[in-house]
C-alpha atoms as a PDB file:
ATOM      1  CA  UNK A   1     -14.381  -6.648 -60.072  1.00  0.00           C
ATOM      2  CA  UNK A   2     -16.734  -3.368 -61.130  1.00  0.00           C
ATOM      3  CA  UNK A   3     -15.457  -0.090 -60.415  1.00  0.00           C
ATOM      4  CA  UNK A   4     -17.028   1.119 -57.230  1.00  0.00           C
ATOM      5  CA  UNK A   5     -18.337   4.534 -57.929  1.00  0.00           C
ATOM      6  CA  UNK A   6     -18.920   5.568 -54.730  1.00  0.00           C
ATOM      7  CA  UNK A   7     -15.483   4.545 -53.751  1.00  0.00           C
ATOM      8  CA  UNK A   8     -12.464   7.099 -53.400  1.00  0.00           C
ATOM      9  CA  UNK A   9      -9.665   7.364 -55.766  1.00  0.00           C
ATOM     10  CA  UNK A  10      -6.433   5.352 -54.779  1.00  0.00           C
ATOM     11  CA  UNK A  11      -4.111   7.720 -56.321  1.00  0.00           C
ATOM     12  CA  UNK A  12      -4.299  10.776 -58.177  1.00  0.00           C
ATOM     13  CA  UNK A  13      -1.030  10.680 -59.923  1.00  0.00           C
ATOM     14  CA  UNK A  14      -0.759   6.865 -60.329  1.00  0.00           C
ATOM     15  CA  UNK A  15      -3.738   4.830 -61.064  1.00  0.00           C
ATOM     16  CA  UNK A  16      -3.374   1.345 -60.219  1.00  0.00           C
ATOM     17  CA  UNK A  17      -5.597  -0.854 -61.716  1.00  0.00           C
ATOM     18  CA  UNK A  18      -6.509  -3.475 -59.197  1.00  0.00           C
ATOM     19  CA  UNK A  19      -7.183  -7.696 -59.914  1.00  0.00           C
ATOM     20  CA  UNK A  20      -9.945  -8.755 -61.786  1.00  0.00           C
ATOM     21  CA  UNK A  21     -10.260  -5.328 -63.278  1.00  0.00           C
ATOM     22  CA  UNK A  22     -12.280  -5.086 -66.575  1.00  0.00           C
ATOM     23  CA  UNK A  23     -11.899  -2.201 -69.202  1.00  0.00           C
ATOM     24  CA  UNK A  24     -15.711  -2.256 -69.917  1.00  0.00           C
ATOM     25  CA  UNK A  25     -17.047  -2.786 -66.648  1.00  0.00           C
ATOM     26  CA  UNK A  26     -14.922   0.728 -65.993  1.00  0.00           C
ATOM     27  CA  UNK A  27     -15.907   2.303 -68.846  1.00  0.00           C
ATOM     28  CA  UNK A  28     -19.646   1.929 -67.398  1.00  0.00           C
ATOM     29  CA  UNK A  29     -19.037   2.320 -64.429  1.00  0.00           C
ATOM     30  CA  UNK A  30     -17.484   6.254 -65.694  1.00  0.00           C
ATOM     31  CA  UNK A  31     -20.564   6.832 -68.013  1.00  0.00           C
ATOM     32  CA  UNK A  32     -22.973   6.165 -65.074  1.00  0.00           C
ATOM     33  CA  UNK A  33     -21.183   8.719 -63.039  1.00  0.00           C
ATOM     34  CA  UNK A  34     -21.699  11.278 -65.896  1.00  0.00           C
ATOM     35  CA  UNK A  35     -25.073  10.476 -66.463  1.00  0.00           C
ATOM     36  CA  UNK A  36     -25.585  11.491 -62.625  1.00  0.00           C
ATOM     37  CA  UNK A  37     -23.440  14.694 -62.739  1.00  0.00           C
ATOM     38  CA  UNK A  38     -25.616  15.691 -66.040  1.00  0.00           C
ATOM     39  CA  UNK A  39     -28.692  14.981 -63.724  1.00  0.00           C
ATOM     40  CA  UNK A  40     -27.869  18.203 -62.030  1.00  0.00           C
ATOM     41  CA  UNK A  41     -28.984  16.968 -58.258  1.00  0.00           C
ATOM     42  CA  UNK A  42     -26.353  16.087 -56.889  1.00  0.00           C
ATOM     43  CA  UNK A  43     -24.237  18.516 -54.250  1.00  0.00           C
ATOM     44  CA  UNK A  44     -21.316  20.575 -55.612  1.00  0.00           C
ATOM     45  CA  UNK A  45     -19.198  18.466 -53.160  1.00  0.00           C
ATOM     46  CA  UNK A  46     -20.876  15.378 -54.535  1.00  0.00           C
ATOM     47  CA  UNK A  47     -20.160  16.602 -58.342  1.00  0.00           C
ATOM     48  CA  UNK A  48     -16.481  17.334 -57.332  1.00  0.00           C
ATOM     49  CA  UNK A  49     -16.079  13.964 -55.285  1.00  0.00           C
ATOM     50  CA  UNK A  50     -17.955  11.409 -58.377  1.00  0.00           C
ATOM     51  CA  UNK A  51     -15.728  13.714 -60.909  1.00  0.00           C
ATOM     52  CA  UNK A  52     -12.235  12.652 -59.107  1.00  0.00           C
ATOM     53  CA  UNK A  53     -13.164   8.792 -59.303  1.00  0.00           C
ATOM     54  CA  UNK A  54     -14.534   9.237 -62.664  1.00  0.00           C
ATOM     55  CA  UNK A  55     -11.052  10.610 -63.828  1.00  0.00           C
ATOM     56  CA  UNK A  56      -8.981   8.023 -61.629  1.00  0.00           C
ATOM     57  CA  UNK A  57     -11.076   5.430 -63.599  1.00  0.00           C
ATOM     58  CA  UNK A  58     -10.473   6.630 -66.861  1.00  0.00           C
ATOM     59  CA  UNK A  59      -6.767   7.022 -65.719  1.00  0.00           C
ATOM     60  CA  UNK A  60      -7.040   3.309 -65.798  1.00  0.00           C
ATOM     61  CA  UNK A  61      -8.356   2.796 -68.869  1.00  0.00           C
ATOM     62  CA  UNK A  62      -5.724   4.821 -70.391  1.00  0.00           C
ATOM     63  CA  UNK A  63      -2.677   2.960 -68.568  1.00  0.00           C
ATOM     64  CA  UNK A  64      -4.439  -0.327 -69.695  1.00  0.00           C
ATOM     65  CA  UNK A  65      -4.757   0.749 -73.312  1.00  0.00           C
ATOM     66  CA  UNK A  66      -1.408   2.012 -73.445  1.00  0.00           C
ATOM     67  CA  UNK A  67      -0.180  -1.576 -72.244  1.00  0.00           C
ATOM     68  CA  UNK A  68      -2.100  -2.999 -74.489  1.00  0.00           C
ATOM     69  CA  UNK A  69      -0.935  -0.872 -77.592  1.00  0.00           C
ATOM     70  CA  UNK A  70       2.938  -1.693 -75.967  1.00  0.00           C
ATOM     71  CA  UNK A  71       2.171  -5.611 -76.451  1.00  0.00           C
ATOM     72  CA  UNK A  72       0.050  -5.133 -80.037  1.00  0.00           C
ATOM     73  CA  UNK A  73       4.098  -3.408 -81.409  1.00  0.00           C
ATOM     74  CA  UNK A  74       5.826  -5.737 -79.823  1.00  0.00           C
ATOM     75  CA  UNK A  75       3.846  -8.719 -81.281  1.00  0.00           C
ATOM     76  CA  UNK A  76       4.159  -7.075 -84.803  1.00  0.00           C
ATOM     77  CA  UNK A  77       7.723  -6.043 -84.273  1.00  0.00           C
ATOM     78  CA  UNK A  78       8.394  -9.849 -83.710  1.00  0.00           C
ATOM     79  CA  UNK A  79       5.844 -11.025 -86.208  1.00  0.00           C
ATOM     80  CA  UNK A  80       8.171  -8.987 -88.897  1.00  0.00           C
ATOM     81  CA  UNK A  81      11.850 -10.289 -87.292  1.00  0.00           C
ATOM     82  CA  UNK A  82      10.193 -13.874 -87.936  1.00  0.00           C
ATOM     83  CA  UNK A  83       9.112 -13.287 -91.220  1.00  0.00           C
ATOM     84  CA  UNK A  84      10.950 -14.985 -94.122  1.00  0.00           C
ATOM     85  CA  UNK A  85       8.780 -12.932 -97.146  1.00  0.00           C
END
């Protein structure tokens, strides 16, 4: 599913990152909204508005990287328990 950029953030303070979600389909998604604020024709409400999804997007990104870095310790943690060097 591709980050709708037109579509308002779900939650400020908690971004849930819904199914089928992709990282780089986000990421795109976030430098296509920057690329239209750097424009410069867009309302001030507009600017505001695109600015609040862009963060809520990259509010995922960050809770899915952080996940991600959770599961990469983990793996080594148990990758060195196993170990018999």
């Amino acid at each position: 599913m591709t980050p709708n950029a037109d579509a308002p953030p779900s939650s400020q303070t908690d971004p849930q990152i819904p199914p089928n979600w992709r990282y780089e389909d986000t990421i795109q998604t976030v430098e296509s909204i920057i690329n239209e604020i750097e424009m410069g024709q867009l309302d001030l409400a507009e600017v505001f508005e695109k600015f609040a999804v862009a963060i809520t997007y990259l509010q995922q990104c960050e809770t899915f990287l952080a996940d991600r870095q959770g599961q990469m310790e983990l793996l080594i943690e148990e990758l060195g328990e196993d170990s018999d060097f």
